[in-house]
Structures are given as C-alpha cells and as structure tokens.
Protein backbone atom coordinates (compact mmCIF):
# COMPACT_ATOMS: atom_id res chain seq x y z
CA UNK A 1 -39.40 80.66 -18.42
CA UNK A 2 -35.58 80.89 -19.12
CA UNK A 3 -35.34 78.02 -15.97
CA UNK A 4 -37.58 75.78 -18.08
CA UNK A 5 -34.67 74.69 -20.97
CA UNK A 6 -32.40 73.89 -18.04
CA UNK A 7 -35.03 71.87 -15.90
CA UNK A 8 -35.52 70.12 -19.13
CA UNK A 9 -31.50 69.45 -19.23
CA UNK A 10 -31.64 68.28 -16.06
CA UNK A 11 -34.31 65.64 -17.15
CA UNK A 12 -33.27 64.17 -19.90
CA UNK A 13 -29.48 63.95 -18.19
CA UNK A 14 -31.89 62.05 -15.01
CA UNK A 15 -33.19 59.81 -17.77
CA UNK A 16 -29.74 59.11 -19.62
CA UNK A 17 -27.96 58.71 -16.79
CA UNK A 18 -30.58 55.99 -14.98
CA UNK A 19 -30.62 54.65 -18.76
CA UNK A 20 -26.93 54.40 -18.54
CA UNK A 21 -27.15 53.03 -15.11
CA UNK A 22 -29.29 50.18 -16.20
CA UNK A 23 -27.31 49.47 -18.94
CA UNK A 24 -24.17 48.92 -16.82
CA UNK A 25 -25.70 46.93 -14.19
CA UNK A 26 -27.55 44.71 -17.67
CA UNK A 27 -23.58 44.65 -18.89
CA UNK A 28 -22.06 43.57 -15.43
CA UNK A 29 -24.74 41.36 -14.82
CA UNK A 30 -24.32 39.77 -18.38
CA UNK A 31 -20.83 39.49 -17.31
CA UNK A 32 -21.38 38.01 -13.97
CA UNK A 33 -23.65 35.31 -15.38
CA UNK A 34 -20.85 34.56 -18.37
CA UNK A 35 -18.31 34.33 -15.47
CA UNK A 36 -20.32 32.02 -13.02
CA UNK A 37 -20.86 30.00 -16.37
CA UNK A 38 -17.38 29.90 -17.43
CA UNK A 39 -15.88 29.00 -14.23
CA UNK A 40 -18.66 26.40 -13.59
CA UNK A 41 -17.93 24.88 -16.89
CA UNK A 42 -14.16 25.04 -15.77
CA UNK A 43 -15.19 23.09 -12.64
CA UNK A 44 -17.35 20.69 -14.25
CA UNK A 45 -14.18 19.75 -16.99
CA UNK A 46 -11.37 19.77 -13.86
CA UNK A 47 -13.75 17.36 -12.20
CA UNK A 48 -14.64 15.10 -15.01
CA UNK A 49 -10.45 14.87 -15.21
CA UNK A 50 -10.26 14.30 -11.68
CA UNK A 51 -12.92 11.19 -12.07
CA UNK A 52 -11.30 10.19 -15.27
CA UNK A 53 -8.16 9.81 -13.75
CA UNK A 54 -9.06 8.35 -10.48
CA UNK A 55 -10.94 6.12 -12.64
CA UNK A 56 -7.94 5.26 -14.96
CA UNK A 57 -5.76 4.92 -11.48
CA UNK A 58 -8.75 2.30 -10.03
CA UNK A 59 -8.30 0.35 -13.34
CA UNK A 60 -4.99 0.25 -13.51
CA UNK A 61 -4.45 -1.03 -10.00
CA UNK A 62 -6.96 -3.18 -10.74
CA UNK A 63 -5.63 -4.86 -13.96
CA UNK A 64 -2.52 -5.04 -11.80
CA UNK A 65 -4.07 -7.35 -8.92
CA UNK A 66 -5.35 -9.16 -11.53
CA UNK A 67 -1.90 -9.65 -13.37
CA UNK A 68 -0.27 -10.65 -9.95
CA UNK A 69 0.41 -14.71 -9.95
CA UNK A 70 1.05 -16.30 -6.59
CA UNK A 71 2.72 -20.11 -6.22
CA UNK A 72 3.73 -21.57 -3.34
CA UNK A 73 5.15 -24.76 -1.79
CA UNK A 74 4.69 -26.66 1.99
CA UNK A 75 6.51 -29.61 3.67
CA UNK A 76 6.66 -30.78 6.49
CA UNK A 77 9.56 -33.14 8.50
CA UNK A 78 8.30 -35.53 11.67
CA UNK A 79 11.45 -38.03 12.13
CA UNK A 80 12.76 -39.97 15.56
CA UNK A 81 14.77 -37.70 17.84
CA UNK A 82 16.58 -39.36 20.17
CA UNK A 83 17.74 -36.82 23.19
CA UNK A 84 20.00 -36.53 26.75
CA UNK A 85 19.20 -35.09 29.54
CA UNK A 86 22.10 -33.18 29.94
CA UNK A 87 21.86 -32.16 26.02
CA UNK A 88 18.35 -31.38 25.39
CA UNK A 89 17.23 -30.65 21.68
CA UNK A 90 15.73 -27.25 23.58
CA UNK A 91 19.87 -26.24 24.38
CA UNK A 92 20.86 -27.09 20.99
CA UNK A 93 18.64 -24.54 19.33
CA UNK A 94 19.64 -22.12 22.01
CA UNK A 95 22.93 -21.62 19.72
CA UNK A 96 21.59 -20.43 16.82
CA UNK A 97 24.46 -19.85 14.64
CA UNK A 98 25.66 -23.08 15.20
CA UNK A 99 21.75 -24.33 14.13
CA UNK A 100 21.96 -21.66 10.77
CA UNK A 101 25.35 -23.04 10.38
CA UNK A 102 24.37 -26.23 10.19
CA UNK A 103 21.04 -25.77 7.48
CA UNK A 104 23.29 -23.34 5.62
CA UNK A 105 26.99 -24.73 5.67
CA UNK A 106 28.32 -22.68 2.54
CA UNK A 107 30.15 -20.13 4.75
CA UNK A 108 30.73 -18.38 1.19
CA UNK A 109 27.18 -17.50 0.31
CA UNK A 110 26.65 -15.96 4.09
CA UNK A 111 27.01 -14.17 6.10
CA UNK A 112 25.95 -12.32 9.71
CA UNK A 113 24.10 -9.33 10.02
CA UNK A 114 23.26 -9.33 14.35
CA UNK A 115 22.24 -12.07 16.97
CA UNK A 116 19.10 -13.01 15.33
CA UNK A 117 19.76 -12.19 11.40
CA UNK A 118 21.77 -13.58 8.39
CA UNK A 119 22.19 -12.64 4.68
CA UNK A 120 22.75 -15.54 2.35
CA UNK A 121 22.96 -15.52 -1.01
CA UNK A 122 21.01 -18.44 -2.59
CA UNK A 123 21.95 -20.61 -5.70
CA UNK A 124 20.75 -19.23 -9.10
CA UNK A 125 16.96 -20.09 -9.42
CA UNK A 126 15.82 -21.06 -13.32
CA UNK A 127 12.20 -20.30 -14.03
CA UNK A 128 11.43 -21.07 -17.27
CA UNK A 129 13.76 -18.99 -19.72
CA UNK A 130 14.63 -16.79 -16.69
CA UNK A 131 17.08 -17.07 -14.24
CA UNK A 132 17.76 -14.60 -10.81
CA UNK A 133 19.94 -14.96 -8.16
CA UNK A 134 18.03 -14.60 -4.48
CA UNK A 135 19.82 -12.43 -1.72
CA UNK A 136 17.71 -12.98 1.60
CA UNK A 137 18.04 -11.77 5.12
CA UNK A 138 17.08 -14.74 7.07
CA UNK A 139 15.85 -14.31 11.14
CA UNK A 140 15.94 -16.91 13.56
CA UNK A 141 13.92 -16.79 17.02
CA UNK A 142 13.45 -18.96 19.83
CA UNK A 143 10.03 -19.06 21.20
CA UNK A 144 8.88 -20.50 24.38
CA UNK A 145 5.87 -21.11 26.69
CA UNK A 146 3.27 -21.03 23.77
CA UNK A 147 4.11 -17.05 23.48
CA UNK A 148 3.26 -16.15 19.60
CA UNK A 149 4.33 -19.73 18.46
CA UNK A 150 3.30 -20.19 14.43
CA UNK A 151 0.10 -21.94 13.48
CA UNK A 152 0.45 -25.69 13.51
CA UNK A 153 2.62 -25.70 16.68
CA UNK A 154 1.27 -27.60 20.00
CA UNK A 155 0.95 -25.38 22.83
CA UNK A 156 2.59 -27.69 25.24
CA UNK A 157 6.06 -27.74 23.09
CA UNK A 158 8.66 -26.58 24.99
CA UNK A 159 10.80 -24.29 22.84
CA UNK A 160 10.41 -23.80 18.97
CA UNK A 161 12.68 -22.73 16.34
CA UNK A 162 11.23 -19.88 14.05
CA UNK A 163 12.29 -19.33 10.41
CA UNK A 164 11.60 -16.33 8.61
CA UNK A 165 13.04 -14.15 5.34
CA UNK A 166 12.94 -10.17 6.47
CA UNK A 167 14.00 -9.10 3.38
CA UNK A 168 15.03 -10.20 -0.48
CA UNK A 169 16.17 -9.21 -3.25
CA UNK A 170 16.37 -10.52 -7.09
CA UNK A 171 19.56 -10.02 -8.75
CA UNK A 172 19.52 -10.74 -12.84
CA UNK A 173 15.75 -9.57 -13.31
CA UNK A 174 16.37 -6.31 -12.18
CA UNK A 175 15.33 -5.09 -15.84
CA UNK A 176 12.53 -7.42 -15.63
CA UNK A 177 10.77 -7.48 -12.18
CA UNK A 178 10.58 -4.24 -10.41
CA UNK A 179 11.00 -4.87 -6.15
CA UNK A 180 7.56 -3.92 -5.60
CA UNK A 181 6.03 -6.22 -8.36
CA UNK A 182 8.05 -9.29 -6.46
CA UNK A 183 6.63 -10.87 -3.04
CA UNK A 184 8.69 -13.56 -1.33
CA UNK A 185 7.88 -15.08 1.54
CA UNK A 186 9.02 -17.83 3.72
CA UNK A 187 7.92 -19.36 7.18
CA UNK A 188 9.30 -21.95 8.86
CA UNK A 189 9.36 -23.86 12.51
CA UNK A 190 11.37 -26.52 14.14
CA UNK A 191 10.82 -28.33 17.63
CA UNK A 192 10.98 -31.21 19.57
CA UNK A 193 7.52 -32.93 19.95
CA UNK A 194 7.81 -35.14 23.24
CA UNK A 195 5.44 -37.73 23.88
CA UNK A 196 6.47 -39.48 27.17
CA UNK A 197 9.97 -40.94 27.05
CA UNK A 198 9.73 -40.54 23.18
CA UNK A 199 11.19 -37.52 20.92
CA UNK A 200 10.35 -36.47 17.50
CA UNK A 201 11.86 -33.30 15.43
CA UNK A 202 9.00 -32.24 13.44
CA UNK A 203 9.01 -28.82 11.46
CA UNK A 204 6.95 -27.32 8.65
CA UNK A 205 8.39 -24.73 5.90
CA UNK A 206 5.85 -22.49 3.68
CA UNK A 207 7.72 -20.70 0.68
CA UNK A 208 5.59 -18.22 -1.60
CA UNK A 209 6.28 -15.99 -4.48
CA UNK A 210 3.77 -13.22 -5.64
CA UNK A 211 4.91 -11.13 -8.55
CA UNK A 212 3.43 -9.35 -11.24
CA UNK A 213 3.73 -10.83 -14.44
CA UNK A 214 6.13 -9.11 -17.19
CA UNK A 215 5.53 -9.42 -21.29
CA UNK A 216 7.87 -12.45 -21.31
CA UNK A 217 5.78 -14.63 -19.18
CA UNK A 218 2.37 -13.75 -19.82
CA UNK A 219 1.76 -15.15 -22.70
CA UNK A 220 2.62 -18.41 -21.32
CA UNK A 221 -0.27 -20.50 -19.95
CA UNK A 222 -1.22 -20.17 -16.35
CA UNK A 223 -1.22 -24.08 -16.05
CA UNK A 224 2.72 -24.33 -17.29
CA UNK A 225 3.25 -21.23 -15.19
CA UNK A 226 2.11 -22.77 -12.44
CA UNK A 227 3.76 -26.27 -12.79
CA UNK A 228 7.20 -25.05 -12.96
CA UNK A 229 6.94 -22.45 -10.38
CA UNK A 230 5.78 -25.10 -7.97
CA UNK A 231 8.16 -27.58 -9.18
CA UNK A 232 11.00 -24.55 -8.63
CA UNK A 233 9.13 -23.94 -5.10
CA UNK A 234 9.66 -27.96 -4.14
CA UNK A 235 12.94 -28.36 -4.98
CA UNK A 236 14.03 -25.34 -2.74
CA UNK A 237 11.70 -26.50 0.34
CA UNK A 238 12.99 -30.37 -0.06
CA UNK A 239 16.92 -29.08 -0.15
CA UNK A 240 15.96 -27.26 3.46
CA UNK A 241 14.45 -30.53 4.74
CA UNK A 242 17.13 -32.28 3.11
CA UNK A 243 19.43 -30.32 5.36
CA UNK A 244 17.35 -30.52 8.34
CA UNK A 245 17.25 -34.72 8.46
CA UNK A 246 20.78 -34.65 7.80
CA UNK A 247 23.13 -32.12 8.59
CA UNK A 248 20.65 -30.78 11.43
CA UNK A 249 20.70 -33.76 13.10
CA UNK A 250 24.04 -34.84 12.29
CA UNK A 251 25.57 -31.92 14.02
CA UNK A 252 22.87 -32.46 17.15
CA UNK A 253 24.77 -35.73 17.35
CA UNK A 254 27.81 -33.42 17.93
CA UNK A 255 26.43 -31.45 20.09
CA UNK A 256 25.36 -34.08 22.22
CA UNK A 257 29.22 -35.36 22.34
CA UNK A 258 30.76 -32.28 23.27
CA UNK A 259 28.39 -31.38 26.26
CA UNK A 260 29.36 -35.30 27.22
CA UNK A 261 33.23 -34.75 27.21
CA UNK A 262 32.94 -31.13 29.15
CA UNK A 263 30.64 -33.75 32.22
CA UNK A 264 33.15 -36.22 31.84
C-alpha cells in the first residue's frame, strides 16, 4: 500500500512529462511553420526585387534603344583614269602614306600610328548649337584577288583601297555625350575599274553616326534633327571626294612622272 502514492507519482510525472513533450514539439513546430513562413515571405519579397529590377534594367535599356538616333551619308566617285604600264594605279596605292598623304595633306592635324594606321584630328564639326572636335584613327589596307573585298566591289578588280575609322573620339561634348552613347562609323573603297584598254577610279564612302540623344537635342524635332545631321554628314563625305578627284589624282599624275624619270 505505501508503493501505491509513489506509483501514482510516477504517473502523473508520465503524464506531465508526455504533456510537456507535446507541448514542445506543438511550440517547435509552431516555430518551424513561422520560420518556413517568414523566410518564404523573405524569398518571395527578394524575388519580386530581383524582377522589379531586372524589369526596371529591361526598360531602361529599352527606352535607351529607343532614344538612340542614327544618320548617315553615301557617295560615290566613277571618273576617267588614265594609267602606264610601268605606273599602274595598283603600284600607286601600294604606298599608302603617300595615298593618306595625299586625301589628308594637313600634316598638322596627323599623324602616324604603324604601317597601316593614322590619327588625324578633324576640323570642328557644328551640329546645331553644338560643336565637337573629331579625333579618328584611320586604317588603310590593300586587298587583292577578291579576298574580303567590301560590298559593291567587282570581283575581277585587281587591287582595292580600303578605308576604315578604328577608333574616335569627341572632344568639346565630353560633358554632353558619354563614349558609349556615340557610334561613328566610316567605310570606304578605292580602285581602278578596267574595262579593256579603258580605266576608271571609282570609290564609294559610307559615314554614320549613332548616338543617344542628350536633353539639349531632344526636344528638337526628329525631321530638323535629321536634316542637319545629314547635311553635316554630306559636307564631310563630298570634302573626301573632293580630295580624291583632285589631290588623289593630281599626285597619281606625280607618281606617274617620277617612275618615268627613274626608266629614263
């Protein structure tokens, strides 16, 4: 009989401690389930950031394609080249400093950089109320036997002259154009197009600008954006064939002469 108050001890701690039990596993449960919430509530918020900024990024870029003007300007020069045989148009553009020389005869604004580059610095360019001053590494090439001539040239030309701007830069809009908001881009060729015993120079020159606009210009119209540009655009290409027609050929005629006196 005296066992019985213990065996009832014994019970009711079996009972309070699987009560307590239950209790703690109720709590840690509770707090397992407030956890998983919390930290899938913490997901679902880092996420919708994530999205909101990729989303904000996407726009961005996108109102920034759509802010991005491009102009651009093409001429081409087809004249009567009259050639030697012992001073082919073909050995004149061998000599390519003497052929950048001659497009580009300001030995002030340039300069060379290797065999096949030079830097020149352009005259100040006016668009609209703004005005920059072009710096652009310039490469010349000679390409022959059809091998990776531009589009537009004949397979069958012999040797070709290719023009093209590596690099750039726009000094006086440095506060107002950043360099990757600003796209220039030029192209050229020049060859001799035989045709029997007859000789023509023909060439072609692309030049394109893509920039982004800033404040200053974009409330401006497109169509008296666009007028001026291209009008800015001509005037640069026309100098170049200016240049060619003349000086180009002018100094051929030189050429010619000298490779006459060193047969003679």
């Amino acid at each position: 009989m005296a066992a019985l108050p213990v065996l009832r001890l014994c019970n009711y701690h079996q009972s309070f401690s699987k009560t307590t039990h239950q209790k703690i596993a109720a709590t840690n449960f509770s707090f397992a389930g407030d956890l998983k919430r919390k930290v899938l509530k913490q997901n679902w918020r880092k996420s919708k950031h994530e999205l909101s900024s990729d989303s904000r990024l996407r726009w961005r870029f996108k109102c920034r394609l759509s802010n991005a003007s491009t102009y651009s300007s093409r001429i081409a020069t087809d004249i009567y080249l009259y050639e030697t045989p012992d001073a082919s148009f073909d050995q004149y553009l061998e000599d390519k400093p003497r052929v950048f020389k001659a497009i580009f005869p300001d030995k002030r604004r340039s300069q060379q950089l290797n065999d096949e580059e030079w830097r020149v610095h352009m005259l100040p360019i006016q668009f609209l109320f703004l005005t920059c001053n072009p710096v652009i590494d310039m490469r010349l090439r000679c390409k022959t036997n059809g091998y990776e001539y531009p589009t537009g040239v004949p397979p069958q030309v012999t040797k070709v002259l290719d023009l093209d701007i590596i690099r750039w830069e726009l000094h006086g809009l440095e506060d107002i154009v950043k360099p990757s908001e600003f796209s220039l881009g030029v192209k050229g060729a020049l060859y001799p197009y035989r045709q029997g015993n007859l000789s023509r120079l023909k060439g072609q020159l692309t030049m394109s600008i893509t920039f982004e606009l800033p404040p200053v210009l974009s409330l401006i119209p497109e169509d008296v954006r666009k007028d001026v540009a291209e009008s800015v655009l001509k005037r640069l290409v026309e100098n170049m064939k200016d240049k060619v027609n003349g000086s180009l050929l002018a100094d051929y005629s030189k050429f010619k002469k000298e490779r006459m006196r060193k047969l003679v």
